[in-house]
Protein backbone atom coordinates (compact mmCIF):
# COMPACT_ATOMS: atom_id res chain seq x y z
CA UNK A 1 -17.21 -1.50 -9.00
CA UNK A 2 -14.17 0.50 -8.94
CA UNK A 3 -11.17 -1.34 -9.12
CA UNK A 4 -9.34 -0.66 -6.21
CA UNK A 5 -12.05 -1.38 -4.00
CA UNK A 6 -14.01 -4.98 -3.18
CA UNK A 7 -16.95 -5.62 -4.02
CA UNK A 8 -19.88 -6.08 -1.41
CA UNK A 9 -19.22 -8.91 0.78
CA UNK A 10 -22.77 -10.52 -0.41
CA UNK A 11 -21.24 -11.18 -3.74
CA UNK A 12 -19.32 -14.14 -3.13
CA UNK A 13 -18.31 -15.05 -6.46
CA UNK A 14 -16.45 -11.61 -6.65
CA UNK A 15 -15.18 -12.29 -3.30
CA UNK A 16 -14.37 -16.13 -4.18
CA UNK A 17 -12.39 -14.41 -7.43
CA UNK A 18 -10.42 -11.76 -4.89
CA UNK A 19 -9.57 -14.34 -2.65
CA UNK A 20 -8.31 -16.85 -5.46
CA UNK A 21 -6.46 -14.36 -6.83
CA UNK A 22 -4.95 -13.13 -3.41
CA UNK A 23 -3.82 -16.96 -2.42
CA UNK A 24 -2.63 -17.58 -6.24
CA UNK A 25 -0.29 -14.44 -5.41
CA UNK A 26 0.96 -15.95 -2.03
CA UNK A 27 1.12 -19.84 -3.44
CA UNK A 28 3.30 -18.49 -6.10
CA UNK A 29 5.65 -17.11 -3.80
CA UNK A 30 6.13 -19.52 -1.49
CA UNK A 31 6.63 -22.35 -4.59
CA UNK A 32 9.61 -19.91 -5.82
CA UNK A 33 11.13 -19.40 -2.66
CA UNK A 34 10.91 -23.16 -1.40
CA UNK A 35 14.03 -24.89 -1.88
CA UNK A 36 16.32 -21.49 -2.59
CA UNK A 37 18.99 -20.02 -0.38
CA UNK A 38 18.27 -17.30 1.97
CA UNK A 39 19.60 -14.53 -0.40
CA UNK A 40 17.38 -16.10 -3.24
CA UNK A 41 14.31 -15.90 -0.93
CA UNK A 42 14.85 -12.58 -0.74
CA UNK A 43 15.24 -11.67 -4.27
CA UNK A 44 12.29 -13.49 -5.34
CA UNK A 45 10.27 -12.05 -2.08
CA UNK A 46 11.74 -8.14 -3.10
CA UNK A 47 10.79 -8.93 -7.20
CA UNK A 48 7.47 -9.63 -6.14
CA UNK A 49 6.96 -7.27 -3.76
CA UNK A 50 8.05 -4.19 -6.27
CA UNK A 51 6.30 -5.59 -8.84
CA UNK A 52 2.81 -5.73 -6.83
CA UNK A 53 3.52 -2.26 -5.81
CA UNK A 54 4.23 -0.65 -9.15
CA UNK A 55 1.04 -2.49 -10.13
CA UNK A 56 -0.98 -0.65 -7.61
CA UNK A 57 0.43 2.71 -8.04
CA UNK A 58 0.40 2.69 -11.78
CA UNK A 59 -3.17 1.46 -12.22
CA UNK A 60 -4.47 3.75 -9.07
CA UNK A 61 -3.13 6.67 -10.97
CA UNK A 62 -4.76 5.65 -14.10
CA UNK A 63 -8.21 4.69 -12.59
CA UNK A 64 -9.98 8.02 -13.18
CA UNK A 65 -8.74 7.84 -17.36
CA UNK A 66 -10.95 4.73 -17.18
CA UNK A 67 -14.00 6.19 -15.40
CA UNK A 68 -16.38 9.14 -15.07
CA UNK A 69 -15.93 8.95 -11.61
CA UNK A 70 -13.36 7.79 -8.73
CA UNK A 71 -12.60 8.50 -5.46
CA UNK A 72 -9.62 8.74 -3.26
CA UNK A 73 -7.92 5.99 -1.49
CA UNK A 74 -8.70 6.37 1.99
CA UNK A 75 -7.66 3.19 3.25
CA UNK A 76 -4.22 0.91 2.81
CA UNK A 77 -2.60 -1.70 5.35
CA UNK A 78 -4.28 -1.06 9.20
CA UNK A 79 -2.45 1.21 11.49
CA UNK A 80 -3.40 -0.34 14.52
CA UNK A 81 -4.12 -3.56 16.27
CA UNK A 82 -3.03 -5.47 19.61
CA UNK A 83 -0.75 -7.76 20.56
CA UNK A 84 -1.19 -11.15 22.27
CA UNK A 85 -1.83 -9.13 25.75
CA UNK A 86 -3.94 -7.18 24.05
CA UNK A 87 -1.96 -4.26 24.60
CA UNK A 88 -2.45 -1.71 21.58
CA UNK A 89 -0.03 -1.45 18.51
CA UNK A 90 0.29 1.32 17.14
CA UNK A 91 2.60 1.58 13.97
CA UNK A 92 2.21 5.35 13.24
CA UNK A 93 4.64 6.31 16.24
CA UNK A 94 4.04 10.69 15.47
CA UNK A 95 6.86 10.25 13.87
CA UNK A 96 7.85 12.55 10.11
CA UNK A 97 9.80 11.51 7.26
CA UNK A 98 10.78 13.37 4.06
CA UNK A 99 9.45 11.91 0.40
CA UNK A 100 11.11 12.64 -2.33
CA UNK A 101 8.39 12.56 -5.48
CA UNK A 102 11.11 11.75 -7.79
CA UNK A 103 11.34 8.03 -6.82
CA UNK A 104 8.75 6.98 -4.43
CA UNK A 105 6.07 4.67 -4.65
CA UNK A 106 2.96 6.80 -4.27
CA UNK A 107 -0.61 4.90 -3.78
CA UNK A 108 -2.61 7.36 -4.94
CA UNK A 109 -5.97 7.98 -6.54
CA UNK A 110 -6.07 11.35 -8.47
CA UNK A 111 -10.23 11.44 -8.20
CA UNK A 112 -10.97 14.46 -10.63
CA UNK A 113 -10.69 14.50 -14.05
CA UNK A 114 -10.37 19.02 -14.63
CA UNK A 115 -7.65 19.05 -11.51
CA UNK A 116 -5.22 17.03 -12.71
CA UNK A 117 -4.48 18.60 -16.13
CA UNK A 118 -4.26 21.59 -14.22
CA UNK A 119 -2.08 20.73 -12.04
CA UNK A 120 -0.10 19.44 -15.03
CA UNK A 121 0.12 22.20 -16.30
CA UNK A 122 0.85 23.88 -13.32
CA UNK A 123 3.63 22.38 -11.86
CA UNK A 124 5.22 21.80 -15.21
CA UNK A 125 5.79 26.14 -15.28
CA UNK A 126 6.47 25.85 -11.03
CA UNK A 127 8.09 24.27 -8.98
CA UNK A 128 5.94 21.72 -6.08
CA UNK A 129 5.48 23.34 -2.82
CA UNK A 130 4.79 21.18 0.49
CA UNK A 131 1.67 22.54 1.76
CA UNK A 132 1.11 20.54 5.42
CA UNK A 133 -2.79 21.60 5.69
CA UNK A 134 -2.98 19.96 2.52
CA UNK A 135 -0.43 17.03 1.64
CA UNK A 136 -1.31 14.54 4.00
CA UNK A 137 -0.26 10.77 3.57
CA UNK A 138 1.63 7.63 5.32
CA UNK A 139 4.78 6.18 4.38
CA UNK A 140 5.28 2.38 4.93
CA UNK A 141 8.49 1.27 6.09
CA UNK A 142 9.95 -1.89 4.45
CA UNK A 143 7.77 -1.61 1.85
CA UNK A 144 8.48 2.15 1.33
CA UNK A 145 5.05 2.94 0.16
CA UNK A 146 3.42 5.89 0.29
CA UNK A 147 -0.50 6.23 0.88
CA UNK A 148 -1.64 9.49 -0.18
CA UNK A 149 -4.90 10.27 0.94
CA UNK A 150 -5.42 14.13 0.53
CA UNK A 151 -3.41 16.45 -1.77
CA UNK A 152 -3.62 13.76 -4.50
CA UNK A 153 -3.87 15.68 -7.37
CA UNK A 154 -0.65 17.68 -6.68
CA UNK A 155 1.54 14.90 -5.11
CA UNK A 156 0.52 12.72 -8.51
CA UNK A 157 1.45 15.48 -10.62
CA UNK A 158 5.08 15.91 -8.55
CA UNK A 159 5.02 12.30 -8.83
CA UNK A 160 4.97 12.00 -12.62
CA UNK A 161 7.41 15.22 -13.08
CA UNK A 162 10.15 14.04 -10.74
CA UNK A 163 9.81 17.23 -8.40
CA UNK A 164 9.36 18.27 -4.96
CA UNK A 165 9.20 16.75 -2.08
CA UNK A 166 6.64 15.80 0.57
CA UNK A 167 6.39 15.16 4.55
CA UNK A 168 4.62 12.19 5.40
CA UNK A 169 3.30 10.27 8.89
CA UNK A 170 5.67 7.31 9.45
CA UNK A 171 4.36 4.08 9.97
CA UNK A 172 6.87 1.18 11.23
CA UNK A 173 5.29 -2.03 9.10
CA UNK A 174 6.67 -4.25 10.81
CA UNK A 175 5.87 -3.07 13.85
CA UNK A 176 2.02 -5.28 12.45
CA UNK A 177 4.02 -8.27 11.33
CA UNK A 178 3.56 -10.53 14.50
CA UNK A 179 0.15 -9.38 15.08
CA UNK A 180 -1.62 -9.34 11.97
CA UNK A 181 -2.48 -11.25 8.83
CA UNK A 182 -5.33 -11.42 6.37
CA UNK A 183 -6.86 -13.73 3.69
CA UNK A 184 -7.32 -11.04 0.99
CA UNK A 185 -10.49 -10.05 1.99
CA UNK A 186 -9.82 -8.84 5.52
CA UNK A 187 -7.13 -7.91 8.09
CA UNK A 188 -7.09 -10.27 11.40
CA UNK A 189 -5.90 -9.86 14.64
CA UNK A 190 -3.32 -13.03 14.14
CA UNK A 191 -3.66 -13.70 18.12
CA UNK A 192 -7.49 -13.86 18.37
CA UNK A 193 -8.74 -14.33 14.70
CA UNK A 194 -10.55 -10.98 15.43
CA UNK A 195 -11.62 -9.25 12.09
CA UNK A 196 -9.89 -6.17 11.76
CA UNK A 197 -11.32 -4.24 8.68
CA UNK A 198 -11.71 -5.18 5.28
CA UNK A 199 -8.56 -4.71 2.60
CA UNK A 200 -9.02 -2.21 -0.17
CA UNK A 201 -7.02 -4.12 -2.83
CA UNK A 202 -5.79 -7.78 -2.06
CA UNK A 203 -2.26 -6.56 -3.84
CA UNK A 204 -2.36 -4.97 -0.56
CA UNK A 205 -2.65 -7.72 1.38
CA UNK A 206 -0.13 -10.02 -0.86
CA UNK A 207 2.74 -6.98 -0.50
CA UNK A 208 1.95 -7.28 3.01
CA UNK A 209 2.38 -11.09 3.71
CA UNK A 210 5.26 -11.72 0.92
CA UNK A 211 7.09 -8.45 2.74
CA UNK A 212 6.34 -10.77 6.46
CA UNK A 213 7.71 -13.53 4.85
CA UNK A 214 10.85 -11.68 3.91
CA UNK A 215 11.01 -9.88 6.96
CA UNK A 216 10.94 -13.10 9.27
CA UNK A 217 13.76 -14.08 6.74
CA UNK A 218 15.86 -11.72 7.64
CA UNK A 219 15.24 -12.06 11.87
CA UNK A 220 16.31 -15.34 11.66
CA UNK A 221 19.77 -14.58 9.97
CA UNK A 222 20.34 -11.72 12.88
């Protein structure tokens, strides 16, 4: 089993450990938030969040040192679901941003073993050039991820140098907050219980519901 993705729903003691560990995630941060101020919430709620996220990016990057194989990741937090009319949400608007590969959070899984000392060695000489046929990934508002699912080798490599600069799809996260939760196996329509898809890492899932936590947070001081 690769890491970043579950195992096959007929193993349920894998998917008894997932979910345990998802919930353990979310338990903890609701224990450290209870009883704090607003501000402290958020601290606590922005700690963990970064911390799950440099956890997901560092080991995604390092997945292929650890195997003969890997494979990209393809999937990260849903794109689309429906509200409680059942009208369709869709939180990649066709909408562009600019990321900058010096500081941002890139989930990405560079697959082959040959391209990326290549492309070390590459773009140490050179600088990184934005190819759009090529570079393809989503950027997650309030979470400010960025899913990179084609290009990964490169966009690592600019990644770990601190050069260049990419153009990604934007996706407004919160945008899914009302309509959408999960249990660390699976994303759910939050109106009908509907299964959406399954979740690719429960990290995932726990940046997602510690960042709707923080988010609701913030509505209610507006």
């Amino acid at each position: 089993m690769k890491f970043f993705e579950h195992p096959k729903r007929t193993d349920n003691i894998n998917s008894c450990e997932i979910k345990q560990s998802y919930s353990e995630v979310i338990s903890t941060a609701r224990a450290w938030i209870r009883n704090k101020s607003e501000q402290e919430q958020i601290l606590i709620l922005d700690y963990i969040i970064d911390i799950l996220i440099e956890d997901i990016c560092s080991s995604g990057a390092a997945d292929v040192l650890k195997k003969t194989s890997s494979s990209p990741f393809f999937k990260c937090i849903p794109c689309v679901c429906s509200d409680e009319n059942k009208n369709t949400i869709n939180i990649r608007t066709g909408e562009k941003t600019e990321v900058n590969l010096s500081n941002a959070k890139l989930y990405v899984c560079p697959w082959n073993k040959s391209r990326i000392t290549d492309n070390l060695i590459r773009l140490n000489k050179t600088p990184f050039v934005f190819d759009e046929t090529n570079h393809m990934s989503d950027f997650y508002t309030d979470i400010n991820l960025c899913h990179v699912y084609n290009g990964n080798h490169s966009i690592h490599i600019g990644g770990y140098l601190k050069k260049g600069s990419i153009t990604s799809n934007l996706c407004h996260t919160e945008l899914l907050y009302p309509h959408c939760t999960t249990d660390g196996l699976y994303w759910y329509n939050k109106h009908t219980g509907d299964r959406l898809c399954n979740v690719p890492d429960f990290r995932l899932a726990a940046v997602f519901v510690a960042a709707q936590i923080r988010y609701e947070l913030k509505e209610e001081r507006k």
